[in-house]
Protein backbone atom coordinates (compact mmCIF):
# COMPACT_ATOMS: atom_id res chain seq x y z
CA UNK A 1 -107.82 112.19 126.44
CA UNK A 2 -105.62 109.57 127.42
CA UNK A 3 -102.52 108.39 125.45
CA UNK A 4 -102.57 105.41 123.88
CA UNK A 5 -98.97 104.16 123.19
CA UNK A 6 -100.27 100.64 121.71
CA UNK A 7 -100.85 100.59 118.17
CA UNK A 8 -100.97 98.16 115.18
CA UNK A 9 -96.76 98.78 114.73
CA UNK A 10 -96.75 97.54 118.52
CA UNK A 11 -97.86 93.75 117.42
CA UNK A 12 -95.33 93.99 114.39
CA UNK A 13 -92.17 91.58 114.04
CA UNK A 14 -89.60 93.40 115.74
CA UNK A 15 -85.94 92.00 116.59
CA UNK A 16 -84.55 95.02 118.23
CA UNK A 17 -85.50 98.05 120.43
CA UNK A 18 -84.29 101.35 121.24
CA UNK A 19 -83.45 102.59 124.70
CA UNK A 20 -84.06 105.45 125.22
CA UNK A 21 -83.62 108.17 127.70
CA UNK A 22 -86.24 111.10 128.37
CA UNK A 23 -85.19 114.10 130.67
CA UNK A 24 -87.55 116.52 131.29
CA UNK A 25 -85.14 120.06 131.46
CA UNK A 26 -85.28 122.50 134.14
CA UNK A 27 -86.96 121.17 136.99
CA UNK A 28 -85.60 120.08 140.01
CA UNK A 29 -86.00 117.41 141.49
CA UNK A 30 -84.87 115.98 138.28
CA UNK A 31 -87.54 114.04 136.42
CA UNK A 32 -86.80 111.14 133.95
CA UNK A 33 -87.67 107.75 132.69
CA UNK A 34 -85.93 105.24 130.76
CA UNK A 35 -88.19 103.23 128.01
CA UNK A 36 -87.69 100.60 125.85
CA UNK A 37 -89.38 100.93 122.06
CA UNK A 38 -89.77 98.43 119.75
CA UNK A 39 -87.35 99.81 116.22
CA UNK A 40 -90.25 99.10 113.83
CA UNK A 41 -92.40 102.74 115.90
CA UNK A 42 -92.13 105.85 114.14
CA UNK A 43 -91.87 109.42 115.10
CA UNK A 44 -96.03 109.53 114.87
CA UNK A 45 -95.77 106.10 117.66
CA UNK A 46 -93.51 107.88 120.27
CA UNK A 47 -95.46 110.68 120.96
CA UNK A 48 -98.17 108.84 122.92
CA UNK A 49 -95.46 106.79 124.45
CA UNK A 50 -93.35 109.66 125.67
CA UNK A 51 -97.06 111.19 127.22
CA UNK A 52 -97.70 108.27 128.94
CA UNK A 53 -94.37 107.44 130.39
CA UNK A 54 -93.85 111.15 131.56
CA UNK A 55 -97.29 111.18 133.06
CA UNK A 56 -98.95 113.88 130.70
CA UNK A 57 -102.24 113.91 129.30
CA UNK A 58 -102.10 114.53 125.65
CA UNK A 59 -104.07 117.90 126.51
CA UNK A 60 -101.45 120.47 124.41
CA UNK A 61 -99.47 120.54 120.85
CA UNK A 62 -95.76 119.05 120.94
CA UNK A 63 -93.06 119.09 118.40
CA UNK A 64 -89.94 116.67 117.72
CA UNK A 65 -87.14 119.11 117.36
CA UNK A 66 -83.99 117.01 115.68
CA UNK A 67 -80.96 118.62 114.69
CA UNK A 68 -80.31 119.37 110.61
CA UNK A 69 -79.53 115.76 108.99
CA UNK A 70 -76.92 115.88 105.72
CA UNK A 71 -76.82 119.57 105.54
CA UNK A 72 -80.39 119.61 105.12
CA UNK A 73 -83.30 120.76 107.63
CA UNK A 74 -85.64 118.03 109.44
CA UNK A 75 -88.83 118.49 107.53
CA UNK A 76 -91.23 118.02 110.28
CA UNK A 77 -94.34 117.38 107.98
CA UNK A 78 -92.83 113.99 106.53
CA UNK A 79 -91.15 113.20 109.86
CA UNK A 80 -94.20 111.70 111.45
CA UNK A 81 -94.16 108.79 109.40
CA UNK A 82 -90.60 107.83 109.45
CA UNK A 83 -89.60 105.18 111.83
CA UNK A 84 -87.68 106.71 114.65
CA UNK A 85 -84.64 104.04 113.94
CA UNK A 86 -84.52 105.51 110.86
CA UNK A 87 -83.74 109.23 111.70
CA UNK A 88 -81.98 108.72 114.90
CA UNK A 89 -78.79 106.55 115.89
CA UNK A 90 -77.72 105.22 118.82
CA UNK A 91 -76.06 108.17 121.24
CA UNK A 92 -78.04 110.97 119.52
CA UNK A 93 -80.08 112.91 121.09
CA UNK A 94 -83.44 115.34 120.23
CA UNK A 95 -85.34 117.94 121.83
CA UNK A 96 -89.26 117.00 122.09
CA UNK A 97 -91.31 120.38 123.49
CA UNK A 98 -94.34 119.42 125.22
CA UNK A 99 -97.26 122.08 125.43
CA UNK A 100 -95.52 125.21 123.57
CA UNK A 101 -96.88 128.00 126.09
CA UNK A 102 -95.50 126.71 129.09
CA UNK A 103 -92.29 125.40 127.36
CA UNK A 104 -91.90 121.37 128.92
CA UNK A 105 -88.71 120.95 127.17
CA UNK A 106 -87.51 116.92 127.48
CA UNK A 107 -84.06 115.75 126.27
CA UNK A 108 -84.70 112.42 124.59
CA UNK A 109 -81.68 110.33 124.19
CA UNK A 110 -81.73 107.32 122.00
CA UNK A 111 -78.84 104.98 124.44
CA UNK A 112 -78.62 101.71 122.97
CA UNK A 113 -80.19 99.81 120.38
CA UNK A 114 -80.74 96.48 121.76
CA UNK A 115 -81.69 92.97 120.66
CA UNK A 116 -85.80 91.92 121.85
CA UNK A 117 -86.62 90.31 125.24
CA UNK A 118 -89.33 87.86 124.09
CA UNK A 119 -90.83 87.86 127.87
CA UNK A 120 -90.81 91.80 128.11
CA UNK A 121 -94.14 93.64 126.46
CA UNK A 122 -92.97 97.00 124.69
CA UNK A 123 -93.44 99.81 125.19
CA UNK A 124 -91.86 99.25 128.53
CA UNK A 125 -90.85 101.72 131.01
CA UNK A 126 -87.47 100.69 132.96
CA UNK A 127 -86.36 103.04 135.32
CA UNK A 128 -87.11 106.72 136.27
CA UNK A 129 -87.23 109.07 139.09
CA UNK A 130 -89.75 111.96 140.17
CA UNK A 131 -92.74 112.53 139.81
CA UNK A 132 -94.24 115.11 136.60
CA UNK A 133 -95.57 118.41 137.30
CA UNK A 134 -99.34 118.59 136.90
CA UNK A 135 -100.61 119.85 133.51
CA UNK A 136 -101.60 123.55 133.84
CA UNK A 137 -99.46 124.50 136.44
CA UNK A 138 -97.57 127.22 134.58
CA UNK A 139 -94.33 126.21 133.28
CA UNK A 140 -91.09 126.07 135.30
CA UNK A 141 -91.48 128.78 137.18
CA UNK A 142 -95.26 128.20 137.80
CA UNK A 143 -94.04 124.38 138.89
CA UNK A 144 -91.25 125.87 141.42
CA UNK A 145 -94.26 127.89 142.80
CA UNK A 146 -96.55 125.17 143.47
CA UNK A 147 -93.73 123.12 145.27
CA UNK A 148 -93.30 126.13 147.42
CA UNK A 149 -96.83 125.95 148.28
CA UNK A 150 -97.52 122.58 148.67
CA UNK A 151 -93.97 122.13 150.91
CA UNK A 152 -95.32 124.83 152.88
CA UNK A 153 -98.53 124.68 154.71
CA UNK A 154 -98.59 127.79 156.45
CA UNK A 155 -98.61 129.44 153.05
CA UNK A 156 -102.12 131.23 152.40
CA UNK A 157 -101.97 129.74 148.86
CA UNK A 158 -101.25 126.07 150.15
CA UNK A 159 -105.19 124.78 150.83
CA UNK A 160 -106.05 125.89 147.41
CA UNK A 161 -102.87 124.50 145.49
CA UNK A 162 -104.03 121.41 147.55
CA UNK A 163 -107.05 121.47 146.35
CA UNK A 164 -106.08 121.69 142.77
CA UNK A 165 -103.48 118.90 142.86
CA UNK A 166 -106.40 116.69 143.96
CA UNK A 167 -105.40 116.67 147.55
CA UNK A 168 -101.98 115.38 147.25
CA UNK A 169 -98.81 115.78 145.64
CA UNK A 170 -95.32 114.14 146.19
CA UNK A 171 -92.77 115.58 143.63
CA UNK A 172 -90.52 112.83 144.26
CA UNK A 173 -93.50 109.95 143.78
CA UNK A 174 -92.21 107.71 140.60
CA UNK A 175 -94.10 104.21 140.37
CA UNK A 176 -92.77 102.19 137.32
CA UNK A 177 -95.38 99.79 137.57
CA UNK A 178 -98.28 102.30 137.38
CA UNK A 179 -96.45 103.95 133.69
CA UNK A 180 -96.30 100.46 132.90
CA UNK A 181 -99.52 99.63 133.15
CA UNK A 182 -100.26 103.16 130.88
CA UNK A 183 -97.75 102.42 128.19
CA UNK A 184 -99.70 98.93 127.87
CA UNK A 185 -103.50 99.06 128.16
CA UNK A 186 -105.40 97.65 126.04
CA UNK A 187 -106.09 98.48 121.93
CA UNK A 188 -109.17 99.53 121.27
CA UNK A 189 -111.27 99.50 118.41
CA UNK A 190 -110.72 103.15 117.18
CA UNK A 191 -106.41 102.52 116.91
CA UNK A 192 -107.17 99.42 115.02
């Protein structure tokens, strides 16, 4: 299924938006993108955003992991409903864990909050490097594997890892036009 980051809280009023910073932990090359939100999105909002931006495909669970607030735990239930500008200030950071069995672990970073660019559409991606691992591919380890393989093509492993990366694969690849154009395609009738 693919992500849809557009929803009726993207066509809100909105004066400000977060920046914010999502690393994806463990991998080398490194792999991250910067995004701009508009503040009126909540937690439920920047799931499909971070999916499309990273380059997954909505195909596993995730979970917003935020630190305790006040003294008292993040009730995760609730939390999907609260705007993120609520919960998080600038300079804070959260955990967000992407498919639970093979642990994509992303450091999300919430930089600045910053006044609205009325000629920018948001979502909008603004920088990033590296390309995402394919879904299924095992984790980490599974990821440093395929690299091996697909860097390699004397390896006996190397047509069929070809094969399954759909004939190509460059883990440095980044294109902020193309997660542009997924962070805004069109609403359909269903979000609305």
């Amino acid at each position: 299924m693919k992500p849809n980051p557009r929803n009726r809280r993207s066509q809100l009023p909105f004066q400000n938006v977060l920046q914010i910073l999502i690393e994806l932990e463990g991998v080398d090359p490194t792999v991250w993108r910067r995004i701009l939100v508009p503040e009126t999105f909540f937690w439920s909002d920047l799931h499909p955003i971070l999916q499309a931006a990273m380059g997954w495909g909505m195909e596993h669970d995730y979970e917003f992991i935020l630190e305790e607030k006040n003294g008292h735990e993040v009730d995760h239930q609730t939390l999907g409903e609260t705007r993120v500008a609520d919960s998080v200030k600038a300079d804070e950071t959260f955990e967000y864990l992407y498919d639970p069995e093979d642990q994509w672990r992303h450091k999300v970073t919430i930089e600045a909050i910053l006044p609205k660019n009325k000629l920018m559409q948001y979502p909008v991606c603004i920088g990033g490097e590296n390309a995402c691992p394919p879904e299924e591919c095992g984790g980490i380890k599974g990821y440093e594997d395929l690299l091996a393989c697909v860097e390699d093509p004397s390896s006996e492993d190397h047509k069929n890892v070809m094969e399954w990366v759909g004939g190509f694969f460059d883990p440095v690849g980044f294109d902020a036009n193309y997660v542009n154009q997924e962070l805004l395609w069109p609403l359909t009738e269903e979000i609305l």
